[in-house]
N, C-alpha and C. Protein backbone atom coordinates (compact mmCIF):
# COMPACT_ATOMS: atom_id res chain seq x y z
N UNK A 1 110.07 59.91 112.35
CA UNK A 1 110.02 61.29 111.94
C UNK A 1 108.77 61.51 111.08
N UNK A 2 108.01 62.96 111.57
CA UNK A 2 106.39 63.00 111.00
C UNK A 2 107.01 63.21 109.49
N UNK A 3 106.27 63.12 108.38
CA UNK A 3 106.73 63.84 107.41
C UNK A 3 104.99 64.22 107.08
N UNK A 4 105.08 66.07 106.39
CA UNK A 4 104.52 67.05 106.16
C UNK A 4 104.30 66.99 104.60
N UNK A 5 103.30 67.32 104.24
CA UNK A 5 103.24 68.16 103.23
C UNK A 5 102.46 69.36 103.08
N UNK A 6 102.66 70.38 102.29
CA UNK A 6 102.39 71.91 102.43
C UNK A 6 102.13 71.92 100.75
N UNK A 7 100.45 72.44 100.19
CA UNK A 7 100.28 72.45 99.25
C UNK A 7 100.47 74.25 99.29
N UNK A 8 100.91 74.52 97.90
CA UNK A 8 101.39 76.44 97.83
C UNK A 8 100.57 76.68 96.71
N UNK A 9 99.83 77.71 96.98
CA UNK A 9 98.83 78.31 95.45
C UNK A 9 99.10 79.99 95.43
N UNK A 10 99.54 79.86 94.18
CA UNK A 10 99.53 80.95 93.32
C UNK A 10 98.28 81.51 92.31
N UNK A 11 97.08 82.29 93.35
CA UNK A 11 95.56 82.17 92.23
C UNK A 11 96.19 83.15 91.85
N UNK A 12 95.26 83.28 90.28
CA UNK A 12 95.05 84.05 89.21
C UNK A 12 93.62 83.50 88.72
N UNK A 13 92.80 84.67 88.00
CA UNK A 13 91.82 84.31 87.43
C UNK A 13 92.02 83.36 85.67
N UNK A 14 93.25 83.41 84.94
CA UNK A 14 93.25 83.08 84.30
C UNK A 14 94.66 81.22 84.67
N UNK A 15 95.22 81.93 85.28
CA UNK A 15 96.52 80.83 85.39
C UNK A 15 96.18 80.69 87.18
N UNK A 16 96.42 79.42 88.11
CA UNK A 16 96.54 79.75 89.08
C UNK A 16 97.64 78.15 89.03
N UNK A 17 98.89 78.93 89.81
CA UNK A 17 99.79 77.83 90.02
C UNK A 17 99.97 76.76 91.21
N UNK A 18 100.32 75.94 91.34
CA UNK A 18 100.15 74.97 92.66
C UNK A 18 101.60 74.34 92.79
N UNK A 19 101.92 73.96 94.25
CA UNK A 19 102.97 73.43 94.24
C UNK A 19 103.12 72.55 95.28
N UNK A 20 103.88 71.65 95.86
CA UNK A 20 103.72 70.75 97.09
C UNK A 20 104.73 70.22 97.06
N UNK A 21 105.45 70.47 98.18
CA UNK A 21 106.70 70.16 98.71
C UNK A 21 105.82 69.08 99.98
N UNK A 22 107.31 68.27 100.23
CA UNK A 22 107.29 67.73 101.45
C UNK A 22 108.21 67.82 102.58
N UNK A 23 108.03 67.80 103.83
CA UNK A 23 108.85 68.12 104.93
C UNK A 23 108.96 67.03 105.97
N UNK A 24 110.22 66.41 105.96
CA UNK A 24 111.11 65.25 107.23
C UNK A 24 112.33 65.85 107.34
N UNK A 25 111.45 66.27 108.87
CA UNK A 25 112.52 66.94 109.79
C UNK A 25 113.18 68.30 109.28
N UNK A 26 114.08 68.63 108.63
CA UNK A 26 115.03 69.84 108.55
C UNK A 26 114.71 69.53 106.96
N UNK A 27 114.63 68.62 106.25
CA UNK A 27 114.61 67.96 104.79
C UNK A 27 113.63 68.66 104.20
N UNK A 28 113.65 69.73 103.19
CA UNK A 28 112.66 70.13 102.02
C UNK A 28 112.49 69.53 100.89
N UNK A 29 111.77 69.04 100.60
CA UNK A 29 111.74 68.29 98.96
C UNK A 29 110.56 68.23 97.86
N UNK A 30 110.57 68.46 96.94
CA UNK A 30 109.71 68.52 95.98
C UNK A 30 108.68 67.45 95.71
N UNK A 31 107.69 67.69 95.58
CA UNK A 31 106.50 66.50 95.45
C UNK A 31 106.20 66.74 94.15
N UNK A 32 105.29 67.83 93.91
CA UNK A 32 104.82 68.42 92.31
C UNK A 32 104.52 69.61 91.90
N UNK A 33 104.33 70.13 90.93
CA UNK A 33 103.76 71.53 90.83
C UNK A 33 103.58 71.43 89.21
N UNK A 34 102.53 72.68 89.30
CA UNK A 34 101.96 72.68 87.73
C UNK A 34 101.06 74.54 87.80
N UNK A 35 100.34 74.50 86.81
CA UNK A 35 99.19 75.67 86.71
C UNK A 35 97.81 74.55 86.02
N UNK A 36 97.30 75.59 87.09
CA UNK A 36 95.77 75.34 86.50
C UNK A 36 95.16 76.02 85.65
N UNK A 37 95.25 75.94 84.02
CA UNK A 37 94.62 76.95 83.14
C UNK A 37 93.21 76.85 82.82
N UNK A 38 92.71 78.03 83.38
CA UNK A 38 91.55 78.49 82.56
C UNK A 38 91.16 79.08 81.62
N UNK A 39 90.51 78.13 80.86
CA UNK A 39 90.04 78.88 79.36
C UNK A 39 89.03 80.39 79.46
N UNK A 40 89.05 81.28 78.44
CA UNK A 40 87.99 82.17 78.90
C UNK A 40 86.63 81.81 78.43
N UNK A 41 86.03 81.34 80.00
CA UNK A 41 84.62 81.31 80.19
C UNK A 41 84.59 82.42 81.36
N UNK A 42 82.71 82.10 81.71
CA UNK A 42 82.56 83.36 82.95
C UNK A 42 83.58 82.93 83.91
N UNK A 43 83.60 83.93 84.67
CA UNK A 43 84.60 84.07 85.50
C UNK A 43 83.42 83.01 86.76
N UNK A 44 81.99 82.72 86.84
CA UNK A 44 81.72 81.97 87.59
C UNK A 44 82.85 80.75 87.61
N UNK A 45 82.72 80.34 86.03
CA UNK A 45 83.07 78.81 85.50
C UNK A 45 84.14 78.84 85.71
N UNK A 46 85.32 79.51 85.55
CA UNK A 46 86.56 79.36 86.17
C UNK A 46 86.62 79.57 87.32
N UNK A 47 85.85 80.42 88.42
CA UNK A 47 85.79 79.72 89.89
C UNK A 47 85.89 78.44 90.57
N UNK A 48 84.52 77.84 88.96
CA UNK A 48 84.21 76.55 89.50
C UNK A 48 85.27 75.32 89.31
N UNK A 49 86.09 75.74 88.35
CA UNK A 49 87.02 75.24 88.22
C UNK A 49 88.50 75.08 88.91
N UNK A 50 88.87 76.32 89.37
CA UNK A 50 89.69 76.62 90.16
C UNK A 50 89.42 75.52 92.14
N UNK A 51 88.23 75.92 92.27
CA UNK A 51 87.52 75.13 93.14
C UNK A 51 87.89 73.64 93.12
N UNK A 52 86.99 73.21 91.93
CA UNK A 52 87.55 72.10 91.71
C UNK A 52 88.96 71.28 91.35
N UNK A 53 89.43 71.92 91.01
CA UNK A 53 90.83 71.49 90.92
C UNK A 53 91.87 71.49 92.06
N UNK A 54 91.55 72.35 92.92
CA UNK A 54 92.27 72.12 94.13
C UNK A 54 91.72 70.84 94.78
N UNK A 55 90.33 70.81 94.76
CA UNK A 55 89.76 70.00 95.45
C UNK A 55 90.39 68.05 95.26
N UNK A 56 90.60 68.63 93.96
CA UNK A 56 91.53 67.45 92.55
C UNK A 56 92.47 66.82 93.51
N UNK A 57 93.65 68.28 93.19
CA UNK A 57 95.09 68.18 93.93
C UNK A 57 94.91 67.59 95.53
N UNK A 58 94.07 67.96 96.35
CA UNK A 58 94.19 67.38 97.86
C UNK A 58 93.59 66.12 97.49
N UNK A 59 92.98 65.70 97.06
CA UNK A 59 92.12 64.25 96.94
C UNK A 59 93.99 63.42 96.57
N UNK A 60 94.47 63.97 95.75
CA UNK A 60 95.74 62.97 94.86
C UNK A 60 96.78 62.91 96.01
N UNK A 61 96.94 64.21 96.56
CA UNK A 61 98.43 64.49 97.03
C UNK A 61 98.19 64.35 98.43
N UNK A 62 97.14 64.47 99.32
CA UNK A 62 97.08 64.67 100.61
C UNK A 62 98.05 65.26 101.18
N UNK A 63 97.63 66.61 101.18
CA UNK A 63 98.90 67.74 101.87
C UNK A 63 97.93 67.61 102.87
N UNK A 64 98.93 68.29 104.10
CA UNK A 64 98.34 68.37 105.78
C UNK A 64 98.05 69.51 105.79
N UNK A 65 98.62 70.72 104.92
CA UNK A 65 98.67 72.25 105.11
C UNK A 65 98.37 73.20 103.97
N UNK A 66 97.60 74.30 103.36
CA UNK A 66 97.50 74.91 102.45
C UNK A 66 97.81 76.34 102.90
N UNK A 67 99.03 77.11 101.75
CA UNK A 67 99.34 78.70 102.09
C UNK A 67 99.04 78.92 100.82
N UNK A 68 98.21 80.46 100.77
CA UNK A 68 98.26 80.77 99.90
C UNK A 68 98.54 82.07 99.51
N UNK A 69 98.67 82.77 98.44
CA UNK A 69 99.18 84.39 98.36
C UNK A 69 98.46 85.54 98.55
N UNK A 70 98.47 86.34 99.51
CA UNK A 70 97.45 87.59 99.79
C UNK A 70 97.74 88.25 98.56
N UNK A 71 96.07 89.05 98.84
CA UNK A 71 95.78 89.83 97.25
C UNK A 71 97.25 91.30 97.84
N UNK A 72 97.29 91.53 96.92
CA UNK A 72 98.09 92.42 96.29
C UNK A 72 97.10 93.81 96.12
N UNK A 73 97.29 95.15 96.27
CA UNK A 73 97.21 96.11 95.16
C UNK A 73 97.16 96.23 93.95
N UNK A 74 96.27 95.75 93.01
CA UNK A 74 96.92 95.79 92.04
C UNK A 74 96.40 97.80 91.30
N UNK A 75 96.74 97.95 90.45
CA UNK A 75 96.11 99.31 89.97
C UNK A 75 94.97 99.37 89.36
N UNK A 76 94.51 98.22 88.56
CA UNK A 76 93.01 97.59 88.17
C UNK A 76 92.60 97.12 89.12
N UNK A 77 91.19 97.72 89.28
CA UNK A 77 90.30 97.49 90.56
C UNK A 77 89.72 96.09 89.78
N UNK A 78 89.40 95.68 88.77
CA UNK A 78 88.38 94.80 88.41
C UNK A 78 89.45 93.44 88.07
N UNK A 79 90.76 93.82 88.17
CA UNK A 79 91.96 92.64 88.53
C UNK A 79 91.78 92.12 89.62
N UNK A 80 92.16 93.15 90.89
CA UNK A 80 92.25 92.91 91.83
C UNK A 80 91.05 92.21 92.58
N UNK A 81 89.69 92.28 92.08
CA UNK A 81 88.54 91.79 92.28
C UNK A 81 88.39 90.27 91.92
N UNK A 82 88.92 89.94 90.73
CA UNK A 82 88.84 88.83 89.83
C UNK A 82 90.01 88.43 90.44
N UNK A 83 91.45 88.09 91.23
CA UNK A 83 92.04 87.98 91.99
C UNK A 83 91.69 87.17 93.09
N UNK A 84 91.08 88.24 94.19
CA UNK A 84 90.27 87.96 95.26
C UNK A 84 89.49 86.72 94.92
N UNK A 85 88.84 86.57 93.90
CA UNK A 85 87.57 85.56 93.59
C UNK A 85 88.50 84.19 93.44
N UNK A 86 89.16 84.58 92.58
CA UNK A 86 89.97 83.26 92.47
C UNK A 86 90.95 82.52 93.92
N UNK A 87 91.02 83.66 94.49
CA UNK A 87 91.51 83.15 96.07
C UNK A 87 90.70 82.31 96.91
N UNK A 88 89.49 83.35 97.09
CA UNK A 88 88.23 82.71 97.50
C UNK A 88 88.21 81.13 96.98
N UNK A 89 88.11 81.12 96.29
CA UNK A 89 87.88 79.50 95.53
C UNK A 89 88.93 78.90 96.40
N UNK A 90 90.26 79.01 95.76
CA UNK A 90 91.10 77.97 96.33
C UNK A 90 91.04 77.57 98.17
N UNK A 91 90.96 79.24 98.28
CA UNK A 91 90.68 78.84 99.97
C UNK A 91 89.49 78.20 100.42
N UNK A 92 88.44 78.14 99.94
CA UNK A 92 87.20 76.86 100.43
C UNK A 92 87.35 76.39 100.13
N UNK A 93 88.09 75.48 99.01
CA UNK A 93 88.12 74.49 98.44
C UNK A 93 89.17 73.53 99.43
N UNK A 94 90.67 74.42 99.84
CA UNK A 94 91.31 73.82 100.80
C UNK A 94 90.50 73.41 102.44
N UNK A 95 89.97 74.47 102.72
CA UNK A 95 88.85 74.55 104.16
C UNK A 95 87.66 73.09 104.22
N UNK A 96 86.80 73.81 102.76
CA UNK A 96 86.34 72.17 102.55
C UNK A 96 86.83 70.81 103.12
N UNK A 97 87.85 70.58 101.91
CA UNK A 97 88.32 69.30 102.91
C UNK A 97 89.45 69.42 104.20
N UNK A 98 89.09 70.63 104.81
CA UNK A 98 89.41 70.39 106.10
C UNK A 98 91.09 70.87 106.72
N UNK A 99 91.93 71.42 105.77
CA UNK A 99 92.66 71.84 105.60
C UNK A 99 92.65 73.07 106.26
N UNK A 100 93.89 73.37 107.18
CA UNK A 100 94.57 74.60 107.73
C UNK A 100 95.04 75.52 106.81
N UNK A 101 94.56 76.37 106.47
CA UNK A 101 95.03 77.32 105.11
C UNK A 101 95.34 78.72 106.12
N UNK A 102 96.58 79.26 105.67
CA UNK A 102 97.58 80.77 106.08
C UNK A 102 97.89 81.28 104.80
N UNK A 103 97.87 82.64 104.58
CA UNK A 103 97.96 83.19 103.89
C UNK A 103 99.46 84.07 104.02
N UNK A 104 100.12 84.31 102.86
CA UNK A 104 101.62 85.41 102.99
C UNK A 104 101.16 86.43 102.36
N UNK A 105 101.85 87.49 102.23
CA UNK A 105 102.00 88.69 101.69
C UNK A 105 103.35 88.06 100.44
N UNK A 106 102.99 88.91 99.23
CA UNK A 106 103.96 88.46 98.23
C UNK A 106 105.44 88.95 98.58
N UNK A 107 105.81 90.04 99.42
CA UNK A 107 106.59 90.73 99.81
C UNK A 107 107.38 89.67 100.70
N UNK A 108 106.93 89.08 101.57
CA UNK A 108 107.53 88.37 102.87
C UNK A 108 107.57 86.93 102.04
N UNK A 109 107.28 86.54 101.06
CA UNK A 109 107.52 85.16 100.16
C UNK A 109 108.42 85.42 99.57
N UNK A 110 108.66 86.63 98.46
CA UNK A 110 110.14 86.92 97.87
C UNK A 110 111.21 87.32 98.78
N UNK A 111 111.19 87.54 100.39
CA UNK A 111 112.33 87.95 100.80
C UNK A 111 112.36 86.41 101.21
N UNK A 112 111.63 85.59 101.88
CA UNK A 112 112.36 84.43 102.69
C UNK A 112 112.54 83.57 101.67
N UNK A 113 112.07 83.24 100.39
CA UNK A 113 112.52 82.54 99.20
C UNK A 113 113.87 83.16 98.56
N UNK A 114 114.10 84.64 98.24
CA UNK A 114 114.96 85.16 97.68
C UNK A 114 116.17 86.14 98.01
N UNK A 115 115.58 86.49 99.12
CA UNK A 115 116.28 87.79 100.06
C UNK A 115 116.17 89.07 99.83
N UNK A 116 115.28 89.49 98.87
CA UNK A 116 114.91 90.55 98.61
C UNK A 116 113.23 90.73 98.17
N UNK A 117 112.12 90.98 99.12
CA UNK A 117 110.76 91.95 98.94
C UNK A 117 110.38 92.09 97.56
N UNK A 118 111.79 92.60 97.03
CA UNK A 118 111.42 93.25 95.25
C UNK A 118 112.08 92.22 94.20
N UNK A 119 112.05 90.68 94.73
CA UNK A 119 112.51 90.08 93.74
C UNK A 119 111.27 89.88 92.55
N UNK A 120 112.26 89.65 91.30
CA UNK A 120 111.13 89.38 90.46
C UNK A 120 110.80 87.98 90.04
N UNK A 121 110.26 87.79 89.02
CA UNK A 121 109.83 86.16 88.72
C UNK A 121 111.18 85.21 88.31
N UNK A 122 112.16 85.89 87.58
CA UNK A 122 113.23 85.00 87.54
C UNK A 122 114.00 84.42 88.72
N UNK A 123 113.95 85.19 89.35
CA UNK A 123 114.72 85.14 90.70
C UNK A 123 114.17 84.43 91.74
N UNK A 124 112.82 84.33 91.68
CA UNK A 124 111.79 83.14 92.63
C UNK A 124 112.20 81.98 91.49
N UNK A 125 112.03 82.11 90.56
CA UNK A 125 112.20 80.78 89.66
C UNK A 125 113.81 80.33 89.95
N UNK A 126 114.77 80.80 89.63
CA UNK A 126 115.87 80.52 90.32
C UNK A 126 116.45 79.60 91.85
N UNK A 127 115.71 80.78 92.38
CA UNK A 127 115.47 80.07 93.83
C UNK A 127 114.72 79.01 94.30
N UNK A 128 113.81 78.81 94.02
CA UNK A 128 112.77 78.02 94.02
C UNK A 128 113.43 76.04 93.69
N UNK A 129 114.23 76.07 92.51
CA UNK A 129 115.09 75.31 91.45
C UNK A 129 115.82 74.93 92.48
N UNK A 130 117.33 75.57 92.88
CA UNK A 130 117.82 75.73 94.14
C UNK A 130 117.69 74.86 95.54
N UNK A 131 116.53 75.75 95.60
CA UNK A 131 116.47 75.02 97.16
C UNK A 131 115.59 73.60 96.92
N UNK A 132 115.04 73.83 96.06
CA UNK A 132 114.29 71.98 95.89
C UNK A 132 115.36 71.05 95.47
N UNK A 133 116.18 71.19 94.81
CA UNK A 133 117.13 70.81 93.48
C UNK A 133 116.70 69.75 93.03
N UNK A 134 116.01 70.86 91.68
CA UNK A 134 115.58 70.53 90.53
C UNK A 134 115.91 70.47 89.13
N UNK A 135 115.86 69.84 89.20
CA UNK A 135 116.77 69.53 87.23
C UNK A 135 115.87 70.79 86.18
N UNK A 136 115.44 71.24 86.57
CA UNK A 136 114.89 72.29 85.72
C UNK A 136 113.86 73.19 86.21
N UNK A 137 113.94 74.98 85.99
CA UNK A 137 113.13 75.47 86.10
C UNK A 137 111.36 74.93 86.25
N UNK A 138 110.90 75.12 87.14
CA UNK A 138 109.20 75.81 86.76
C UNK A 138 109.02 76.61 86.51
N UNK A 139 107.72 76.96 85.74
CA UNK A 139 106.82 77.76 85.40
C UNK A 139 106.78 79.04 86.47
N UNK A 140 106.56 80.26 85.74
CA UNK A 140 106.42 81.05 86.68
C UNK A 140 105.10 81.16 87.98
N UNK A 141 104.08 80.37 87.70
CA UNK A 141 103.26 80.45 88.35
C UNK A 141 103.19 79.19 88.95
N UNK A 142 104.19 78.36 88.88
CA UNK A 142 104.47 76.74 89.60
C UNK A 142 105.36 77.51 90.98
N UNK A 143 106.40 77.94 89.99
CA UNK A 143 107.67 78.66 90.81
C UNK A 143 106.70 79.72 92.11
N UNK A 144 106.09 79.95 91.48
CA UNK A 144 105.39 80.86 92.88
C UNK A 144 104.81 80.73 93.84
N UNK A 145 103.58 79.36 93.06
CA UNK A 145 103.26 78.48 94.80
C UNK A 145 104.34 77.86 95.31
N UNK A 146 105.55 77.02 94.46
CA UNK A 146 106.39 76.38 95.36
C UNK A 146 106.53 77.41 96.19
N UNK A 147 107.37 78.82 96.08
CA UNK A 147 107.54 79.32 96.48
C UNK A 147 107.17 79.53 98.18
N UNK A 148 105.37 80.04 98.13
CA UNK A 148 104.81 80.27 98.98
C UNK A 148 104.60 79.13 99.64
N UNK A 149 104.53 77.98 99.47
CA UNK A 149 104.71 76.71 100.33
C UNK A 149 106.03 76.82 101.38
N UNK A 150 107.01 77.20 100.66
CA UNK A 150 108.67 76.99 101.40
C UNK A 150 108.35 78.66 102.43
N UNK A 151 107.61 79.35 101.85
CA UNK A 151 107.58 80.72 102.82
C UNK A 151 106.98 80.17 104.13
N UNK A 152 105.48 79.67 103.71
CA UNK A 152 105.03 78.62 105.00
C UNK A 152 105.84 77.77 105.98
N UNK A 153 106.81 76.79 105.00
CA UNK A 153 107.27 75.70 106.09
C UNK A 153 108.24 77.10 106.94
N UNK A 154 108.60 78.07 106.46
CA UNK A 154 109.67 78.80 107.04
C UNK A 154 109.12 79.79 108.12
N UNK A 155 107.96 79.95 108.06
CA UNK A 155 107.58 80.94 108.73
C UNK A 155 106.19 80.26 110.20
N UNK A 156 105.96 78.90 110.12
CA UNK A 156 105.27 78.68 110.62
C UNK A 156 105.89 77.55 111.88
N UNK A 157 105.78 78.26 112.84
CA UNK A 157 106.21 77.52 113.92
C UNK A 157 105.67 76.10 114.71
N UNK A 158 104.94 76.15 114.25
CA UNK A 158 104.14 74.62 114.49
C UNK A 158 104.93 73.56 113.74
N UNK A 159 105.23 74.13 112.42
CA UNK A 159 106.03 72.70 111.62
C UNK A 159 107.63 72.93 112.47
N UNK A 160 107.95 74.15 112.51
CA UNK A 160 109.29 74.00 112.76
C UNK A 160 109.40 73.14 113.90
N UNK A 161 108.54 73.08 114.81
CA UNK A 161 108.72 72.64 116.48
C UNK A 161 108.62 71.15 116.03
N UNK A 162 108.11 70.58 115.54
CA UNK A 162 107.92 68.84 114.78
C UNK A 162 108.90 68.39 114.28
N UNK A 163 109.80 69.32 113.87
CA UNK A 163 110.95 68.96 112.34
C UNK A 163 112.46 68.85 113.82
């Protein structure tokens, strides 16, 4: 039986969360998760960082797969910009080394993690706990890539057809 792993990122320009589950067969299970904090420097330098640190995480963990979270609306245009940038990063950084990277909508991650579109952060954190079973909450921005990792293994038919 192949076994998978699916690294999940949650960017932010200041916090961006990561998570990595593994997959044998029908079996979901927890590998690691954390946030990557950036101090305030330019927003180059936390690119470069963000960059690099994924680059970190695949060198350690060797995931086969990277999902990560589509930008959002936000109502600050210069959020939503600084957002984007920080996406950008993680996604070349996964591409770089060669990695299949898919992107979710935050909407279609809180319904197949939670069952509801409009869940909020407790309720991915909840869930998240749950379906890994984990002796304790993550972080809200851990809880969110796990999250979007388990939206991936769920929504992507290539792993399902293997499992």
């Amino acid at each position: 039986m192949q076994t998978l792993r699916i690294l999940g990122i949650d960017p932010g320009s200041l916090k961006t969360g990561f998570g990595i589950i593994e997959i044998q067969g029908q079996r979901i299970s927890y590998l690691t998760s954390g946030v990557i904090r950036l101090k305030p420097k330019s927003v180059p330098e936390r690119l470069g960082i963000i960059f690099q640190s994924v680059q970190e995480l695949i060198d350690e963990h060797k995931p086969d797969l990277m999902a990560v979270e589509e930008v959002f609306m936000a109502k600050n245009p210069s959020s939503a910009l600084k957002l984007g940038q920080a996406r950008g990063a993680a996604i070349t950084a996964g591409v770089v080394k060669g990695l299949k990277v898919e992107e979710y909508a935050a909407r279609l991650v809180k319904q197949t993690v939670a069952g509801s579109g409009a869940a909020d952060k407790a309720q991915i954190q909840y869930m998240v706990t749950k379906l890994l079973k984990l002796s304790a909450e993550p972080s809200e921005d851990a809880a969110d890539a796990l999250a979007i990792a388990i939206c991936h293994y769920h929504h992507s038919l290539d792993i399902r057809a293997q499992g």
